[in-house]
C-alpha atoms as a PDB file:
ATOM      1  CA  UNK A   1       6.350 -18.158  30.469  1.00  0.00           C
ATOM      2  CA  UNK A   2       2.930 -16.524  31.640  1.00  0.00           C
ATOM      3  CA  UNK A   3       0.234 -16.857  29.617  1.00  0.00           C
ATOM      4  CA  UNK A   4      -2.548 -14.635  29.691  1.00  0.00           C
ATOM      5  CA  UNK A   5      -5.933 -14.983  28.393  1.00  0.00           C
ATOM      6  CA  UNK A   6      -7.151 -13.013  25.188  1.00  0.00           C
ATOM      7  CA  UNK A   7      -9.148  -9.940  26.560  1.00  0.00           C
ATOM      8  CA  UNK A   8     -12.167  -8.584  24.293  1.00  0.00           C
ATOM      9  CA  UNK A   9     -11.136  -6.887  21.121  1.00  0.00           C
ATOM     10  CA  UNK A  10     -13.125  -5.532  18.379  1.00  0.00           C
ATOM     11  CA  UNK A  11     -13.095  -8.218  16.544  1.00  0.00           C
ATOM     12  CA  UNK A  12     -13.441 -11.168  19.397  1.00  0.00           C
ATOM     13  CA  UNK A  13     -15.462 -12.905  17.025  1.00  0.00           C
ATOM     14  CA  UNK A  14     -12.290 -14.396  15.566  1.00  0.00           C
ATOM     15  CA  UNK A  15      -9.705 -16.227  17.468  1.00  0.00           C
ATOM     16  CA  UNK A  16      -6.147 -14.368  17.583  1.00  0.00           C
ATOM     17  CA  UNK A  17      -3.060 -15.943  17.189  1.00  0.00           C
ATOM     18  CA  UNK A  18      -0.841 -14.118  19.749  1.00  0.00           C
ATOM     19  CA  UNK A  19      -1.916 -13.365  23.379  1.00  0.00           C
ATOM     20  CA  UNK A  20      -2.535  -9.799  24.423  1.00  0.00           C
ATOM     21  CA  UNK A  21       0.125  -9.295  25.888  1.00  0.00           C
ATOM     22  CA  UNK A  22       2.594  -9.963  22.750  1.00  0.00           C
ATOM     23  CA  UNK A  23       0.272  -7.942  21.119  1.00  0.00           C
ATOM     24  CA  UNK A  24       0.612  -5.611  23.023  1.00  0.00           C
ATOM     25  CA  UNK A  25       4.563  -5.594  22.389  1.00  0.00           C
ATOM     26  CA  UNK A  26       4.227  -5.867  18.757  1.00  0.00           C
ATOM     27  CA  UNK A  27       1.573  -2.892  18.584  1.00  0.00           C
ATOM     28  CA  UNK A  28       3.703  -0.507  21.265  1.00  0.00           C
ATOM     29  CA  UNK A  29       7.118  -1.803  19.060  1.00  0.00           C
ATOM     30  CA  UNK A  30       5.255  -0.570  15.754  1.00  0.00           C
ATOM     31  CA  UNK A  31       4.105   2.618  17.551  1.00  0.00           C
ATOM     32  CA  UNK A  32       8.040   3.384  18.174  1.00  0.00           C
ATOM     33  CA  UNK A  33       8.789   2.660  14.787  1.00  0.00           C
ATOM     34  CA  UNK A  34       6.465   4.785  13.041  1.00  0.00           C
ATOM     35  CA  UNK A  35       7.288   7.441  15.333  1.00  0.00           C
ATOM     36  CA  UNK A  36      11.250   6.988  14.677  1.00  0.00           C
ATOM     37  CA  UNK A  37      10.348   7.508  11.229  1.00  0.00           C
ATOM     38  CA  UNK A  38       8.046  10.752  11.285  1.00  0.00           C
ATOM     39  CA  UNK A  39      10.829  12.575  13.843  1.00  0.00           C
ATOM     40  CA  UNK A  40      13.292  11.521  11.190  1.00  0.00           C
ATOM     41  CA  UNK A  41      11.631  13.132   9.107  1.00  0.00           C
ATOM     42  CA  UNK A  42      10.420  16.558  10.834  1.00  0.00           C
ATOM     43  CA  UNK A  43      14.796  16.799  11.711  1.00  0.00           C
ATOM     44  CA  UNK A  44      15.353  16.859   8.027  1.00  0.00           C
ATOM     45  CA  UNK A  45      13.177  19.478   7.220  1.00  0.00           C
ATOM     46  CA  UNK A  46      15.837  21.604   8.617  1.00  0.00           C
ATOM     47  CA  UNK A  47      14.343  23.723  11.032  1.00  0.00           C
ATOM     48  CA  UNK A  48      14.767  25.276  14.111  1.00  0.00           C
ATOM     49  CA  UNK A  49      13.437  22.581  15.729  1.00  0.00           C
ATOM     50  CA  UNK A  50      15.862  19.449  14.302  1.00  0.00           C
ATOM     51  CA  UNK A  51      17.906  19.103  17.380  1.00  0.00           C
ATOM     52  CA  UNK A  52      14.390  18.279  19.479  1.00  0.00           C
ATOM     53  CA  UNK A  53      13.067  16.083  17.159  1.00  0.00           C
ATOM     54  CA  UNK A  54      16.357  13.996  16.887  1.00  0.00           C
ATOM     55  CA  UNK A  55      16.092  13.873  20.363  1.00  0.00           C
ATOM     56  CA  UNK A  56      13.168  12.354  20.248  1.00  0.00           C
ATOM     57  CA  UNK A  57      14.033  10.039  17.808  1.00  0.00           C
ATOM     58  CA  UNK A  58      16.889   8.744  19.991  1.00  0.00           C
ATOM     59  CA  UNK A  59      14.318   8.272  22.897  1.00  0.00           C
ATOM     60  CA  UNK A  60      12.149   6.361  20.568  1.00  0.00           C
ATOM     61  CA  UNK A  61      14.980   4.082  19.468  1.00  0.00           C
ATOM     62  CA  UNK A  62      15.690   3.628  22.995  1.00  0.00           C
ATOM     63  CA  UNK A  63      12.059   2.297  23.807  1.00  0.00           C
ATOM     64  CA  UNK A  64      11.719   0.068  20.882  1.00  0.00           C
ATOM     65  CA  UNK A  65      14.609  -1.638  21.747  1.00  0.00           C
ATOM     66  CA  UNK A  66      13.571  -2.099  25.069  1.00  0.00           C
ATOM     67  CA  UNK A  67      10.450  -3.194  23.588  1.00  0.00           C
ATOM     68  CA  UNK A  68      12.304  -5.679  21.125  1.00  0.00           C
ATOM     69  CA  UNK A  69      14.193  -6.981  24.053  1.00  0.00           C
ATOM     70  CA  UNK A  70      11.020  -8.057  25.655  1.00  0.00           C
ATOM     71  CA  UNK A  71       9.312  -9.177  22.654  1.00  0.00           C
ATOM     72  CA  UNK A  72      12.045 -11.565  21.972  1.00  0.00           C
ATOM     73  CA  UNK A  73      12.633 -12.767  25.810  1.00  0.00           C
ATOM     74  CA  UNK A  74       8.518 -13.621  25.578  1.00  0.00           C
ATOM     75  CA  UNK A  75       9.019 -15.187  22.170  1.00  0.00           C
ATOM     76  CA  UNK A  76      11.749 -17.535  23.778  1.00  0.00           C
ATOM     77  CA  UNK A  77      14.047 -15.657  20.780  1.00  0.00           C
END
């Protein structure tokens, strides 16, 4: 496995404990998540518009799985 060093965040003054780059998986994962949920929502207000935000959805759900995939593969899961 690579490791990679921490790069400068906000709040550098206090040591992480993940590297940036499974942070960066966990915060892009979480990202997909939310964003399942909100097109989930916007498809059951029944509009016009349902079929393209289930769509979406299903292209989200796609990604975060890709995303868990890789998340567990750099967590030796």
């Amino acid at each position: 496995m690579h490791e990679t060093q921490p790069r400068s965040r906000p709040d550098a003054g206090r040591a992480s404990p993940v590297d940036d780059v499974t942070y960066d998986l966990l915060q892009a994962l979480t990202s997909k998540l939310e964003a399942i949920e909100a097109y989930g929502m916007y498809a059951d207000d029944g509009t016009e518009t349902a079929a393209l935000f289930e769509t979406f959805a299903a292209d989200e759900r796609r990604h975060a799985e890709q995303l868990l995939q890789a998340l567990r593969a750099r967590l030796g899961a």
